[in-house]
PDB file of N, CA and C in Angstrom:
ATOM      1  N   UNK A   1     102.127  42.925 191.443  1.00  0.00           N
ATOM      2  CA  UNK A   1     101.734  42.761 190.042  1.00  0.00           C
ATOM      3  C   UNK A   1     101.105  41.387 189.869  1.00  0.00           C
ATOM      4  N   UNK A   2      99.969  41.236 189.472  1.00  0.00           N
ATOM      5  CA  UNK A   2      99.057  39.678 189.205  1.00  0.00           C
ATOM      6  C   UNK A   2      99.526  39.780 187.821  1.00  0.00           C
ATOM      7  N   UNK A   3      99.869  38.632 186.950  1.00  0.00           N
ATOM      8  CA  UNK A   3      99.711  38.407 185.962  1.00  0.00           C
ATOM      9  C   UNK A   3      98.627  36.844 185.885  1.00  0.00           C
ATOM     10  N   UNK A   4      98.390  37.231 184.356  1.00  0.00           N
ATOM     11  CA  UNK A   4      96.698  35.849 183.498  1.00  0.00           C
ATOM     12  C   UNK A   4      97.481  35.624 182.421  1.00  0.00           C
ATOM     13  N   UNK A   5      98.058  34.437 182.473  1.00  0.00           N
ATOM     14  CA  UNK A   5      98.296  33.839 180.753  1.00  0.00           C
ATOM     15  C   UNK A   5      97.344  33.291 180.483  1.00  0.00           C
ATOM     16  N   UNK A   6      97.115  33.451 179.314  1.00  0.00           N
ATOM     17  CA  UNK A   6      95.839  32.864 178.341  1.00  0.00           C
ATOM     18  C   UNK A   6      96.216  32.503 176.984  1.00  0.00           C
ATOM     19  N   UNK A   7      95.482  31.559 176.273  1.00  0.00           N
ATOM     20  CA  UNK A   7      95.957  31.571 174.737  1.00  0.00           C
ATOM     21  C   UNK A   7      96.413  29.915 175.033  1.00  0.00           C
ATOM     22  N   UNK A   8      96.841  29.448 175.833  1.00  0.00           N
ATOM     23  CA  UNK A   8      97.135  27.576 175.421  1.00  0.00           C
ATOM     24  C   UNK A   8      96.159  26.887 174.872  1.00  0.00           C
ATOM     25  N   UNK A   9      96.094  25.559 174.844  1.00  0.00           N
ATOM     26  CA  UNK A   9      95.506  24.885 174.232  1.00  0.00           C
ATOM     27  C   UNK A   9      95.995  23.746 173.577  1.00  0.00           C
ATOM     28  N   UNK A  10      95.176  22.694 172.618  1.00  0.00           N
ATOM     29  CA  UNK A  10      95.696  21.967 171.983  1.00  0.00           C
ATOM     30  C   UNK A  10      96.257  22.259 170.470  1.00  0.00           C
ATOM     31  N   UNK A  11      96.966  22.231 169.827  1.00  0.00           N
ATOM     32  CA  UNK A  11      97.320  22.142 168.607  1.00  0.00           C
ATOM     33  C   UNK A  11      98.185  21.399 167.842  1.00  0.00           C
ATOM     34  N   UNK A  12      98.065  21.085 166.664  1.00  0.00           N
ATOM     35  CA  UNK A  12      98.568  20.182 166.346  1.00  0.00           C
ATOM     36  C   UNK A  12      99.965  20.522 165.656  1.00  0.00           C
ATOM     37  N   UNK A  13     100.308  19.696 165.610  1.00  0.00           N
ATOM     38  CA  UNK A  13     102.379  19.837 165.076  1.00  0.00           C
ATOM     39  C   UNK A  13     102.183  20.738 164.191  1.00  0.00           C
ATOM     40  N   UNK A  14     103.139  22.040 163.953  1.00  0.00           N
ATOM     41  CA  UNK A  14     103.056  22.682 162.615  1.00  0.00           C
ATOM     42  C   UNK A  14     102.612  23.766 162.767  1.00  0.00           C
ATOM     43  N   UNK A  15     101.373  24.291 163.848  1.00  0.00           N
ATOM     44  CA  UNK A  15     100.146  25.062 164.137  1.00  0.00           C
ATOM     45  C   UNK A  15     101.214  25.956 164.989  1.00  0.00           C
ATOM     46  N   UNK A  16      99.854  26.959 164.871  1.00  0.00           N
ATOM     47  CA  UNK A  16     100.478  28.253 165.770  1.00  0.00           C
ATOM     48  C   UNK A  16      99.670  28.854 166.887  1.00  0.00           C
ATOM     49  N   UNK A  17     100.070  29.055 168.070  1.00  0.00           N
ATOM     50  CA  UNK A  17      99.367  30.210 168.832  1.00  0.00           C
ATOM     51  C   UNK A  17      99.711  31.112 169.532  1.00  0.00           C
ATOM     52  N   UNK A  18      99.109  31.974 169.691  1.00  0.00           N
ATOM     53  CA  UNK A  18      99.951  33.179 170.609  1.00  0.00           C
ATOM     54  C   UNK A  18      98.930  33.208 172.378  1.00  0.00           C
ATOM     55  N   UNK A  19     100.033  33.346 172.887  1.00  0.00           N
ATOM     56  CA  UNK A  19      99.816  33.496 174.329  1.00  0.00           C
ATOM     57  C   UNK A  19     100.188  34.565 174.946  1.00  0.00           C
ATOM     58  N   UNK A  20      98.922  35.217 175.507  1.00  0.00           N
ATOM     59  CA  UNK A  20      99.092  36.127 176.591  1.00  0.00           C
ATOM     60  C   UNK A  20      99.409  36.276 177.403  1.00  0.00           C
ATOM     61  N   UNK A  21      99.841  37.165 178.421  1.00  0.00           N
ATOM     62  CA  UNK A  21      99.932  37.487 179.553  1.00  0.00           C
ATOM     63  C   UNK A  21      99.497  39.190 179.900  1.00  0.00           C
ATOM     64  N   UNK A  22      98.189  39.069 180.760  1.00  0.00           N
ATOM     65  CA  UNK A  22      97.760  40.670 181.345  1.00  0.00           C
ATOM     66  C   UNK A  22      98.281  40.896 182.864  1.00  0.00           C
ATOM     67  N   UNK A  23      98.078  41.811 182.959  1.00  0.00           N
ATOM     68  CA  UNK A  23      98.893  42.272 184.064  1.00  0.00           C
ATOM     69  C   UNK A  23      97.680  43.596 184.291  1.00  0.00           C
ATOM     70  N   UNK A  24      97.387  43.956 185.821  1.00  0.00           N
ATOM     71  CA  UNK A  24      96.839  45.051 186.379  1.00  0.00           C
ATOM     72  C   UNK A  24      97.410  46.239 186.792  1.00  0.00           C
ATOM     73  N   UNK A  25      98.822  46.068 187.202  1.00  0.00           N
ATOM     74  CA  UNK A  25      99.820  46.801 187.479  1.00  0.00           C
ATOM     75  C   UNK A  25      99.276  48.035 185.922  1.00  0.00           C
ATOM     76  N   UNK A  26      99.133  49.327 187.116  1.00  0.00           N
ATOM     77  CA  UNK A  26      99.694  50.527 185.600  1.00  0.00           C
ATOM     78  C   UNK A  26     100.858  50.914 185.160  1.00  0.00           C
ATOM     79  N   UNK A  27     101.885  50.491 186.036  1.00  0.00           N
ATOM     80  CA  UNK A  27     102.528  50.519 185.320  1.00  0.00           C
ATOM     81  C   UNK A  27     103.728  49.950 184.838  1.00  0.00           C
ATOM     82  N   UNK A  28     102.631  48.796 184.139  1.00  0.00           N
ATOM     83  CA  UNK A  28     103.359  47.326 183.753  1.00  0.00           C
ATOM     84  C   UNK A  28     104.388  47.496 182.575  1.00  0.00           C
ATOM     85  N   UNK A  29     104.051  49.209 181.944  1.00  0.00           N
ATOM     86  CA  UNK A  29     104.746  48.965 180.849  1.00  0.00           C
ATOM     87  C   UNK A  29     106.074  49.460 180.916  1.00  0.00           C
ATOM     88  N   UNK A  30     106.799  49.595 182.479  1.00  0.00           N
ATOM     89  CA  UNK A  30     107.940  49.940 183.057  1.00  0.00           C
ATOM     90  C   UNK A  30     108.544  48.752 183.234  1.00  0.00           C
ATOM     91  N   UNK A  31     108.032  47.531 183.322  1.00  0.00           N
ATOM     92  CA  UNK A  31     108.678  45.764 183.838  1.00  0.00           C
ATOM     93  C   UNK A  31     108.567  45.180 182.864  1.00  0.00           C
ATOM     94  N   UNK A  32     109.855  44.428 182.582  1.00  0.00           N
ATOM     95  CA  UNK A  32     109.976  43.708 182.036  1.00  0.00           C
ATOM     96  C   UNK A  32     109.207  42.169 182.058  1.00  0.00           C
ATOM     97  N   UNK A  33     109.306  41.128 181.448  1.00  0.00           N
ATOM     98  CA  UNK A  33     108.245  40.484 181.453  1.00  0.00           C
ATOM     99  C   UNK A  33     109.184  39.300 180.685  1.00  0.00           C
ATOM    100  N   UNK A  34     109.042  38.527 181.085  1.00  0.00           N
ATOM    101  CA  UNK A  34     109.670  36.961 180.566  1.00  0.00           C
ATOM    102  C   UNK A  34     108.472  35.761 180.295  1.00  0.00           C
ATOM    103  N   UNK A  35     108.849  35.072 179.536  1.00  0.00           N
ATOM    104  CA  UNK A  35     107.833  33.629 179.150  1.00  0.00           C
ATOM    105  C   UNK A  35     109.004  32.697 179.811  1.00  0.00           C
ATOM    106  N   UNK A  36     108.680  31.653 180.146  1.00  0.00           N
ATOM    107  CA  UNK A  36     109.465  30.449 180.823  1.00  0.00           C
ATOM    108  C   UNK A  36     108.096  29.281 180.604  1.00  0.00           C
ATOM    109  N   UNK A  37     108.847  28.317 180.491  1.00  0.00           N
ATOM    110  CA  UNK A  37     107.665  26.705 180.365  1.00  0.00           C
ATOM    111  C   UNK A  37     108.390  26.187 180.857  1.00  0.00           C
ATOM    112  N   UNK A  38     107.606  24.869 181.210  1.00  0.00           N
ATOM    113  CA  UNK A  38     108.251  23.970 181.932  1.00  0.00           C
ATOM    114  C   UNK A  38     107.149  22.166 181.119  1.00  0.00           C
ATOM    115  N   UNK A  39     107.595  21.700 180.741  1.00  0.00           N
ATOM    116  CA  UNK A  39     107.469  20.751 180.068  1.00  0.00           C
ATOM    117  C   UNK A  39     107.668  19.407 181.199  1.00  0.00           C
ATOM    118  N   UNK A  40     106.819  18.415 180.638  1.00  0.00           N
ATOM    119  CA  UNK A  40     106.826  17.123 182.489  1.00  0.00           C
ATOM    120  C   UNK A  40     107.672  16.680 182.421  1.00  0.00           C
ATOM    121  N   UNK A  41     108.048  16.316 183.470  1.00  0.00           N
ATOM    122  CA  UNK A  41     109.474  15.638 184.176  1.00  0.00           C
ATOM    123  C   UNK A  41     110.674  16.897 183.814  1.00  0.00           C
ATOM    124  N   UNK A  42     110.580  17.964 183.343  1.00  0.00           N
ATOM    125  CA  UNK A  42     111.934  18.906 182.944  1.00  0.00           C
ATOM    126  C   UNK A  42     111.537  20.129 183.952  1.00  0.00           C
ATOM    127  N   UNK A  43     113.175  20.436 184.175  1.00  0.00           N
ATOM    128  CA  UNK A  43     112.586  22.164 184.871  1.00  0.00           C
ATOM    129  C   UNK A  43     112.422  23.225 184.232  1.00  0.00           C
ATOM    130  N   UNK A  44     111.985  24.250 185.263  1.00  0.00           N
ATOM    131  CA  UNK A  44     111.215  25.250 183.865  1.00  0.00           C
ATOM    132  C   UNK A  44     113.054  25.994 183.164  1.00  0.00           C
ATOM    133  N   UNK A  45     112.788  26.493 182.152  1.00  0.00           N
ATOM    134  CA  UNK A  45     113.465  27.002 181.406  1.00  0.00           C
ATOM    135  C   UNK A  45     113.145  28.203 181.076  1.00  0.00           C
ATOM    136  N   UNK A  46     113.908  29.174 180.044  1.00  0.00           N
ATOM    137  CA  UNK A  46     113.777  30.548 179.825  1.00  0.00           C
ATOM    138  C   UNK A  46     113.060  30.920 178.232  1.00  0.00           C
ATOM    139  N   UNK A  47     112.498  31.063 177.766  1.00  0.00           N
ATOM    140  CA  UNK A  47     112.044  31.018 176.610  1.00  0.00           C
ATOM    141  C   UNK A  47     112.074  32.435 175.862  1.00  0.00           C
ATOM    142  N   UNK A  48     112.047  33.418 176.456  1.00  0.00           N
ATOM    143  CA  UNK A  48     112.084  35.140 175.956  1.00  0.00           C
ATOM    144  C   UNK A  48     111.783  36.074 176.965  1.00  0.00           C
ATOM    145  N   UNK A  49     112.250  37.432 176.379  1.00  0.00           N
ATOM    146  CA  UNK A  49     112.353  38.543 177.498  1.00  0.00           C
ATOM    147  C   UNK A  49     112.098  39.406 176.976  1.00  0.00           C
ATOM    148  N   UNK A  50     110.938  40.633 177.200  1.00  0.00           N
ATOM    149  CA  UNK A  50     110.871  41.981 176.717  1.00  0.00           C
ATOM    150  C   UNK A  50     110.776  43.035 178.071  1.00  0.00           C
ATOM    151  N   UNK A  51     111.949  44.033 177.131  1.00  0.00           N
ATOM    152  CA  UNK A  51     112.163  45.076 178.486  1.00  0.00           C
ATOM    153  C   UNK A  51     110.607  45.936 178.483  1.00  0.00           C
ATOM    154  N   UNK A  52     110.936  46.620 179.449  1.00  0.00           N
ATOM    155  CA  UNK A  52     109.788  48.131 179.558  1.00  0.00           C
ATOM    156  C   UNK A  52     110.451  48.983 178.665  1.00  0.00           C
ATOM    157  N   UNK A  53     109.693  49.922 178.547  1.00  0.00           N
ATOM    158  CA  UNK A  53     110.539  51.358 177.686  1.00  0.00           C
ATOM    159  C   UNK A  53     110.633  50.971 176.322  1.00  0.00           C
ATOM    160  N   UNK A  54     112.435  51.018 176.226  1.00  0.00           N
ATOM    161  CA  UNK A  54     112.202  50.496 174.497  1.00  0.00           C
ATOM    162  C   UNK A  54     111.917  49.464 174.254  1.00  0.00           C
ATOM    163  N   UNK A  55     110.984  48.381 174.929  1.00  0.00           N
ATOM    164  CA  UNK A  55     110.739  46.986 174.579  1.00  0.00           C
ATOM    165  C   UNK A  55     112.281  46.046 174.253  1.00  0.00           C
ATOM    166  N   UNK A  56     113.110  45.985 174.788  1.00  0.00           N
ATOM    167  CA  UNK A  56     114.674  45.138 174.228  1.00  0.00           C
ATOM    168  C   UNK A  56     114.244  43.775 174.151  1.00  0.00           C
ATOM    169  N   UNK A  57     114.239  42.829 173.454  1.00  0.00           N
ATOM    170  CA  UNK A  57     114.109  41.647 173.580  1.00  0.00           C
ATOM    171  C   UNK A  57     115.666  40.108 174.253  1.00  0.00           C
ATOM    172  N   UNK A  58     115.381  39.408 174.323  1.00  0.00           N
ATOM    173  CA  UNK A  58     116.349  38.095 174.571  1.00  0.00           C
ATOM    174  C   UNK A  58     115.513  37.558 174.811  1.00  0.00           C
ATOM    175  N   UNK A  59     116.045  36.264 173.552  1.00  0.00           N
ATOM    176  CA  UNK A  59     115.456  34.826 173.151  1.00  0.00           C
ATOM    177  C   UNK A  59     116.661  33.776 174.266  1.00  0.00           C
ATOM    178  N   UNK A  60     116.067  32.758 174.626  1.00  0.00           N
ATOM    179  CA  UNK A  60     116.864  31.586 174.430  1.00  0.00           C
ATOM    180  C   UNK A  60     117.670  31.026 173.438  1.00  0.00           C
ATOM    181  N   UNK A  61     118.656  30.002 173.033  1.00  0.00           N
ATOM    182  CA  UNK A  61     119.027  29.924 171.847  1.00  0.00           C
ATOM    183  C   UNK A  61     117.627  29.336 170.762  1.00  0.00           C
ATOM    184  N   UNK A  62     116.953  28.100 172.128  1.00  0.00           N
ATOM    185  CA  UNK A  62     116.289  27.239 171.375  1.00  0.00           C
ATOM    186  C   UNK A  62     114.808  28.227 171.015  1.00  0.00           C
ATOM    187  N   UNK A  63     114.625  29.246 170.876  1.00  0.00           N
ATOM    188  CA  UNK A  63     113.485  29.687 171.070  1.00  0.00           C
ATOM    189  C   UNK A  63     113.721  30.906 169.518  1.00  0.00           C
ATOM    190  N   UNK A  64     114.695  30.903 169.418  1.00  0.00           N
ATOM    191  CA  UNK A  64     115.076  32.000 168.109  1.00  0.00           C
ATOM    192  C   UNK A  64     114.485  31.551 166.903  1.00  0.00           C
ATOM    193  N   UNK A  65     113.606  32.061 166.031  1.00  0.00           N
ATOM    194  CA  UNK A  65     113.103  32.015 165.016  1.00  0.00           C
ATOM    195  C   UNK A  65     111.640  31.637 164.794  1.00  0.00           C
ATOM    196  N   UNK A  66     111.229  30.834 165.894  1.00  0.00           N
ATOM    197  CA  UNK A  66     110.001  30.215 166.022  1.00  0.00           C
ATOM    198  C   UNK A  66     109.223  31.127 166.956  1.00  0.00           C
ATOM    199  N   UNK A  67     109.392  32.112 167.950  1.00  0.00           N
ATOM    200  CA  UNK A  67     108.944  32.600 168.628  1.00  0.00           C
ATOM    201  C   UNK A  67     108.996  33.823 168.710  1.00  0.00           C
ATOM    202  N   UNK A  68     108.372  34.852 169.024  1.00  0.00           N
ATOM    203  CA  UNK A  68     108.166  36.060 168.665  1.00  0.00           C
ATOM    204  C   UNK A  68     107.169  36.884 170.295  1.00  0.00           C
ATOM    205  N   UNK A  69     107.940  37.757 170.870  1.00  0.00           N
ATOM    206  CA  UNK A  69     107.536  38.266 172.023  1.00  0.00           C
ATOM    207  C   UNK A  69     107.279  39.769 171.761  1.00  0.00           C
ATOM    208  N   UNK A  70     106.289  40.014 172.302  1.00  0.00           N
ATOM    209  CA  UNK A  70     105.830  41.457 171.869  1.00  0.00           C
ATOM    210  C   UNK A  70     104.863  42.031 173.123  1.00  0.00           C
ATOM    211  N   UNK A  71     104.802  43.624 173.531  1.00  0.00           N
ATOM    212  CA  UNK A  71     103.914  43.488 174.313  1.00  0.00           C
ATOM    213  C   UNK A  71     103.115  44.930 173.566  1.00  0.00           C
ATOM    214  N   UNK A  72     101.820  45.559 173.880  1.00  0.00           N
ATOM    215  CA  UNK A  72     100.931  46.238 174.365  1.00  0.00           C
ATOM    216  C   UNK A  72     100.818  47.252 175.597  1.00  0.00           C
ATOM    217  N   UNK A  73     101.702  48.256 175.419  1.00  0.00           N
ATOM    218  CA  UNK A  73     101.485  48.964 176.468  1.00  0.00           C
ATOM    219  C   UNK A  73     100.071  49.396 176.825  1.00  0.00           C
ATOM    220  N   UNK A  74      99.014  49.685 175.956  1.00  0.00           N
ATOM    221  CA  UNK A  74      97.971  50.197 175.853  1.00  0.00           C
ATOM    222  C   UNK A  74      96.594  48.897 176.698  1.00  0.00           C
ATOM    223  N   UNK A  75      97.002  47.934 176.495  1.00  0.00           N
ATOM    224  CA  UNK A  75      96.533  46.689 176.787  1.00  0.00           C
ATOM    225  C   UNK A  75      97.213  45.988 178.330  1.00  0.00           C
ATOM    226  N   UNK A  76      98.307  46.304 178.417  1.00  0.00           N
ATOM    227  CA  UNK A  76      98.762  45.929 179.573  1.00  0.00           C
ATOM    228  C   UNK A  76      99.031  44.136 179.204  1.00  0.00           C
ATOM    229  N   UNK A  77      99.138  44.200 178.279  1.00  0.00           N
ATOM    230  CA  UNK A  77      99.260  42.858 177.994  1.00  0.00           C
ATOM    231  C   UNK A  77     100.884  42.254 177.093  1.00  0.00           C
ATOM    232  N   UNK A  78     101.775  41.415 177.264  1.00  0.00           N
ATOM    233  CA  UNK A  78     102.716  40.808 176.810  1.00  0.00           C
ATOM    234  C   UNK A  78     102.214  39.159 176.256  1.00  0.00           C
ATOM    235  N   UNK A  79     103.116  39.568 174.587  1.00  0.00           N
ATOM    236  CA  UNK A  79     102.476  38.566 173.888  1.00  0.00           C
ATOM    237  C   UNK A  79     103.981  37.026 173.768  1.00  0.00           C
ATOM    238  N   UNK A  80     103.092  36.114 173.607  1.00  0.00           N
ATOM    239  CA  UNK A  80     104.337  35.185 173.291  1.00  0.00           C
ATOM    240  C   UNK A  80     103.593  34.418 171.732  1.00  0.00           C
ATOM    241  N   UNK A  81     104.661  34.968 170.145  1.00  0.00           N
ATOM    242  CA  UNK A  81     103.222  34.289 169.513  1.00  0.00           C
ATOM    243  C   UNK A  81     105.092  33.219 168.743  1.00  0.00           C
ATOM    244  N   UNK A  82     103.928  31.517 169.156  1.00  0.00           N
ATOM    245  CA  UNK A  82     104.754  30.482 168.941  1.00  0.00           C
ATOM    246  C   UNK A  82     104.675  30.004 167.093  1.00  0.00           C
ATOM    247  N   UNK A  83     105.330  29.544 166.302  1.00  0.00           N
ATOM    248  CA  UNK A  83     104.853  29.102 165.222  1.00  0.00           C
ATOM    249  C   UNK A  83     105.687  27.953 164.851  1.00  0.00           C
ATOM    250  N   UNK A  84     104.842  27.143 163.947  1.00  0.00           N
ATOM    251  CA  UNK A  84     105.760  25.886 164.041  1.00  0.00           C
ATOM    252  C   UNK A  84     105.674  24.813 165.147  1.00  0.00           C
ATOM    253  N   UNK A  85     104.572  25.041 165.458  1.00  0.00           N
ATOM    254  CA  UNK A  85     104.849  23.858 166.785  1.00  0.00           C
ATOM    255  C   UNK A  85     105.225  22.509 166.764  1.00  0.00           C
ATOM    256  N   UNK A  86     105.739  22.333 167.542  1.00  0.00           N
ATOM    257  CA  UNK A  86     106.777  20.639 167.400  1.00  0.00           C
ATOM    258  C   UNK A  86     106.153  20.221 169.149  1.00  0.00           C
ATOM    259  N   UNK A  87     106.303  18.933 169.446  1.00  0.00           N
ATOM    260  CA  UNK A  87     105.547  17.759 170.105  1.00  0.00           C
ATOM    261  C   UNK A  87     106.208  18.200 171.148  1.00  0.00           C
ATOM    262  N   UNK A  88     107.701  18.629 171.192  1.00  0.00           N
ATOM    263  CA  UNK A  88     108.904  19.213 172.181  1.00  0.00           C
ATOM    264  C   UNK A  88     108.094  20.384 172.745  1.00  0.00           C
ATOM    265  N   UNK A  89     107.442  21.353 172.113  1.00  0.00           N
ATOM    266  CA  UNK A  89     106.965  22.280 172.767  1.00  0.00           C
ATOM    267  C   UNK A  89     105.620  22.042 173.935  1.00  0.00           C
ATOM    268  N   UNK A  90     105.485  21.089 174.454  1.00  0.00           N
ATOM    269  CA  UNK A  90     104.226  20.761 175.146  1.00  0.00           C
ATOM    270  C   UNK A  90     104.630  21.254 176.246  1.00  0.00           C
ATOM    271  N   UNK A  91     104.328  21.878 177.404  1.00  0.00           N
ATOM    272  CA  UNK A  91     104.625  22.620 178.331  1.00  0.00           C
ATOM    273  C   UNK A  91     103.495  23.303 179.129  1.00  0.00           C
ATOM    274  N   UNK A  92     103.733  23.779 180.442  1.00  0.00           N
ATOM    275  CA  UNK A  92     103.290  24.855 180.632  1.00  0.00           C
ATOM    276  C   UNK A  92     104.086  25.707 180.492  1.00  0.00           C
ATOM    277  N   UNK A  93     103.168  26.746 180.251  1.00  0.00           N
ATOM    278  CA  UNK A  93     104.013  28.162 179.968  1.00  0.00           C
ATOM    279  C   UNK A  93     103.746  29.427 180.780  1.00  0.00           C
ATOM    280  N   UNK A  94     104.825  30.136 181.738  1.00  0.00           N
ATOM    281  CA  UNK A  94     104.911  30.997 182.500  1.00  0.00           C
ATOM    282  C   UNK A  94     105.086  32.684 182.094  1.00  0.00           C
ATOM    283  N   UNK A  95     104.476  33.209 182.104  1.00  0.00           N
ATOM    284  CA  UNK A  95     104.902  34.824 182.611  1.00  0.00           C
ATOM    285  C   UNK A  95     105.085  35.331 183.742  1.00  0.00           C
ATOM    286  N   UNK A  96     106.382  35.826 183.677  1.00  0.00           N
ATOM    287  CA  UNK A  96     106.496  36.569 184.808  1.00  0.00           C
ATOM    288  C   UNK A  96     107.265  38.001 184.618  1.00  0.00           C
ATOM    289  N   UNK A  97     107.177  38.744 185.730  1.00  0.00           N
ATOM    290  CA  UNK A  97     107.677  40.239 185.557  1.00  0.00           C
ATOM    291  C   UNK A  97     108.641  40.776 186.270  1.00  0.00           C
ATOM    292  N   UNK A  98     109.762  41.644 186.056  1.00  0.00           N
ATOM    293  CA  UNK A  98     110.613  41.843 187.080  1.00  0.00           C
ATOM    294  C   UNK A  98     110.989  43.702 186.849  1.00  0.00           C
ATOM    295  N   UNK A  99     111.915  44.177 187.248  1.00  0.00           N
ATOM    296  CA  UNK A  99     111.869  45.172 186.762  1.00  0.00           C
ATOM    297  C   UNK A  99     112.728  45.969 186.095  1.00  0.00           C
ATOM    298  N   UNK A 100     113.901  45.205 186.006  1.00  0.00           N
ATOM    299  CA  UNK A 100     115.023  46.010 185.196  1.00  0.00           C
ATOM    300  C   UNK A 100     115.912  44.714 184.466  1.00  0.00           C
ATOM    301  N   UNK A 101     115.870  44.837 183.370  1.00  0.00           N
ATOM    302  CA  UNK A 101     116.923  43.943 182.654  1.00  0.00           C
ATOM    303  C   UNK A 101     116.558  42.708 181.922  1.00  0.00           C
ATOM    304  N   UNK A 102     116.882  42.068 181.274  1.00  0.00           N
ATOM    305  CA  UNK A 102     116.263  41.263 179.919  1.00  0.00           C
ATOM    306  C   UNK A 102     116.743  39.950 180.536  1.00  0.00           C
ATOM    307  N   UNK A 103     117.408  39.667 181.470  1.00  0.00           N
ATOM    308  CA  UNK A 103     117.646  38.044 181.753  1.00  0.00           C
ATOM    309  C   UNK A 103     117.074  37.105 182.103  1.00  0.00           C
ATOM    310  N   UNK A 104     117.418  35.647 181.362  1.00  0.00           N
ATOM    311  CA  UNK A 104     116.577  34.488 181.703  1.00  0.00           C
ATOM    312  C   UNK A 104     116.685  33.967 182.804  1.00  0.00           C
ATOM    313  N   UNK A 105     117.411  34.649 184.188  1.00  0.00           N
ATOM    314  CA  UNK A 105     117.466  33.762 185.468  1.00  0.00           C
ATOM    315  C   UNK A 105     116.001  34.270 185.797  1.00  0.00           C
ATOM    316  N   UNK A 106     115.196  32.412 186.689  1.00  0.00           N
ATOM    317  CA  UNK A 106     114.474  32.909 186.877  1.00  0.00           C
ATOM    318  C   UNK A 106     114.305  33.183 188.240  1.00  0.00           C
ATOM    319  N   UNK A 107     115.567  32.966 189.038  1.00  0.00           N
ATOM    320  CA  UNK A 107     115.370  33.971 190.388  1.00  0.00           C
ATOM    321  C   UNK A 107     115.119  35.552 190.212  1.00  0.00           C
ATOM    322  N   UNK A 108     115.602  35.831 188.888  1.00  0.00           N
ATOM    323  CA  UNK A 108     115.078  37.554 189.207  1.00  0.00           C
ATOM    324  C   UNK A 108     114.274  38.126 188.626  1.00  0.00           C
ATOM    325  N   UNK A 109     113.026  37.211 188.603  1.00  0.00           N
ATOM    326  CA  UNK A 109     111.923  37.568 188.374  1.00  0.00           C
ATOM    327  C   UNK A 109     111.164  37.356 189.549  1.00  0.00           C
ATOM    328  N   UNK A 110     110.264  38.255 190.005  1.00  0.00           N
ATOM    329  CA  UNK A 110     109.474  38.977 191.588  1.00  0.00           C
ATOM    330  C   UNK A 110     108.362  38.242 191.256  1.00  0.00           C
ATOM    331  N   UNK A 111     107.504  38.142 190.247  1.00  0.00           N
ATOM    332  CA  UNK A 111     105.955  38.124 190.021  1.00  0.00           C
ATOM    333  C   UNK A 111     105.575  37.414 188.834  1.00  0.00           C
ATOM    334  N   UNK A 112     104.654  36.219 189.151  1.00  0.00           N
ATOM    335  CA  UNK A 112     104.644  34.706 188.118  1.00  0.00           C
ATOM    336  C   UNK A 112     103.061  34.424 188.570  1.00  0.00           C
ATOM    337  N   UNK A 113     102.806  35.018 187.180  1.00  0.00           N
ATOM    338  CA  UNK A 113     101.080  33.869 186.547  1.00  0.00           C
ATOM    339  C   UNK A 113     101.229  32.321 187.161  1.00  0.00           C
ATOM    340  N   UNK A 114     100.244  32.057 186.824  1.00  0.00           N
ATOM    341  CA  UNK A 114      99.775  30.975 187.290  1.00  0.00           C
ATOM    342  C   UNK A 114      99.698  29.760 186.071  1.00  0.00           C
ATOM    343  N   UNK A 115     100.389  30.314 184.846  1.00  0.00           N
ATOM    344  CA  UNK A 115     100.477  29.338 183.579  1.00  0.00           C
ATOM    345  C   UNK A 115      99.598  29.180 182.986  1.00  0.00           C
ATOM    346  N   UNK A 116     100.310  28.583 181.561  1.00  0.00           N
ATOM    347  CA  UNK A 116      98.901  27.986 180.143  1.00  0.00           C
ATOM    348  C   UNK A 116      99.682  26.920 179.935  1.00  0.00           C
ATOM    349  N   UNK A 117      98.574  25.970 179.781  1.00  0.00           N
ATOM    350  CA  UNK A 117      99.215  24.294 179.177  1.00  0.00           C
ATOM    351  C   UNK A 117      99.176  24.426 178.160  1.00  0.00           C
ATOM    352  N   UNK A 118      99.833  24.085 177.122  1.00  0.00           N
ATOM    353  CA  UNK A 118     100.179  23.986 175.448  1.00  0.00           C
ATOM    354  C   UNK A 118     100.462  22.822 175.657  1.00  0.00           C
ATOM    355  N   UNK A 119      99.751  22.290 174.142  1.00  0.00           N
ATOM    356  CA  UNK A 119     100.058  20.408 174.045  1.00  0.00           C
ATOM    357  C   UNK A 119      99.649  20.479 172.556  1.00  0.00           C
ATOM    358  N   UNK A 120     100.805  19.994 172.213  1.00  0.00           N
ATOM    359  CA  UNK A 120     101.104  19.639 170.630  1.00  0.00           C
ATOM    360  C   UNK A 120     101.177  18.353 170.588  1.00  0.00           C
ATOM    361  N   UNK A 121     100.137  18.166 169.810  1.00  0.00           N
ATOM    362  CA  UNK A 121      99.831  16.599 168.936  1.00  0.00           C
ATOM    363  C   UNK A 121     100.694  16.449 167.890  1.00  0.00           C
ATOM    364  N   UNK A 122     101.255  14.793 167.556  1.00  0.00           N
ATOM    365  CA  UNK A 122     102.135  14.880 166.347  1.00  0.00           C
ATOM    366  C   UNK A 122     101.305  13.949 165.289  1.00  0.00           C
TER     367      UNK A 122
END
């Protein structure tokens, strides 16, 4: 499974964007799919999880309310849409895919994009 995050960029404190992740796999909309960032000097962390099938979600604690994960079966695409951005959120940001189960370890995830830099100005 290749995954493409897309959608980073600069924005400023407050601002919003949503970030992609496509996938070629057909049938991506069986794997689950996680966002993880990793921010400089910190290790990466878990940020959200959507299953295959009925889509199940799990947030991080710090990620509840501000963030919103959704995917596109039709598109092959999993969304991460951020709002509120704060200076804390500067990161790269990871998708990756695994195939059964909503958890933020990221040993059990098989298959990881290549990231989007997000950088929030304050």
């Amino acid at each position: 499974v290749q995954l493409v995050e897309s959608g980073g960029g600069l924005v400023q404190a407050g601002g919003s964007l949503r970030l992609s992740c496509a996938a070629s796999e057909r049938t991506f909309s069986f794997y689950t799919v996680g966002w993880f960032r990793q921010a400089p000097g910190k290790e990466r962390e878990f940020v959200a999880a959507i299953s295959g099938g009925v889509a199940r979600t799990n947030y991080a604690d710090a990620a509840k309310g501000r963030f919103t994960i959704s995917r596109d079966n039709v598109k092959n695409t999993v969304y991460l849409q951020v709002n509120s951005l704060k200076p804390e959120d500067t990161a790269v940001y990871y998708c990756a895919a695994k195939r059964f189960g909503t958890s933020g370890v990221e040993r059990d995830y098989n298959y990881w994009g290549q990231g989007t830099q997000v950088t929030v100005s304050s």
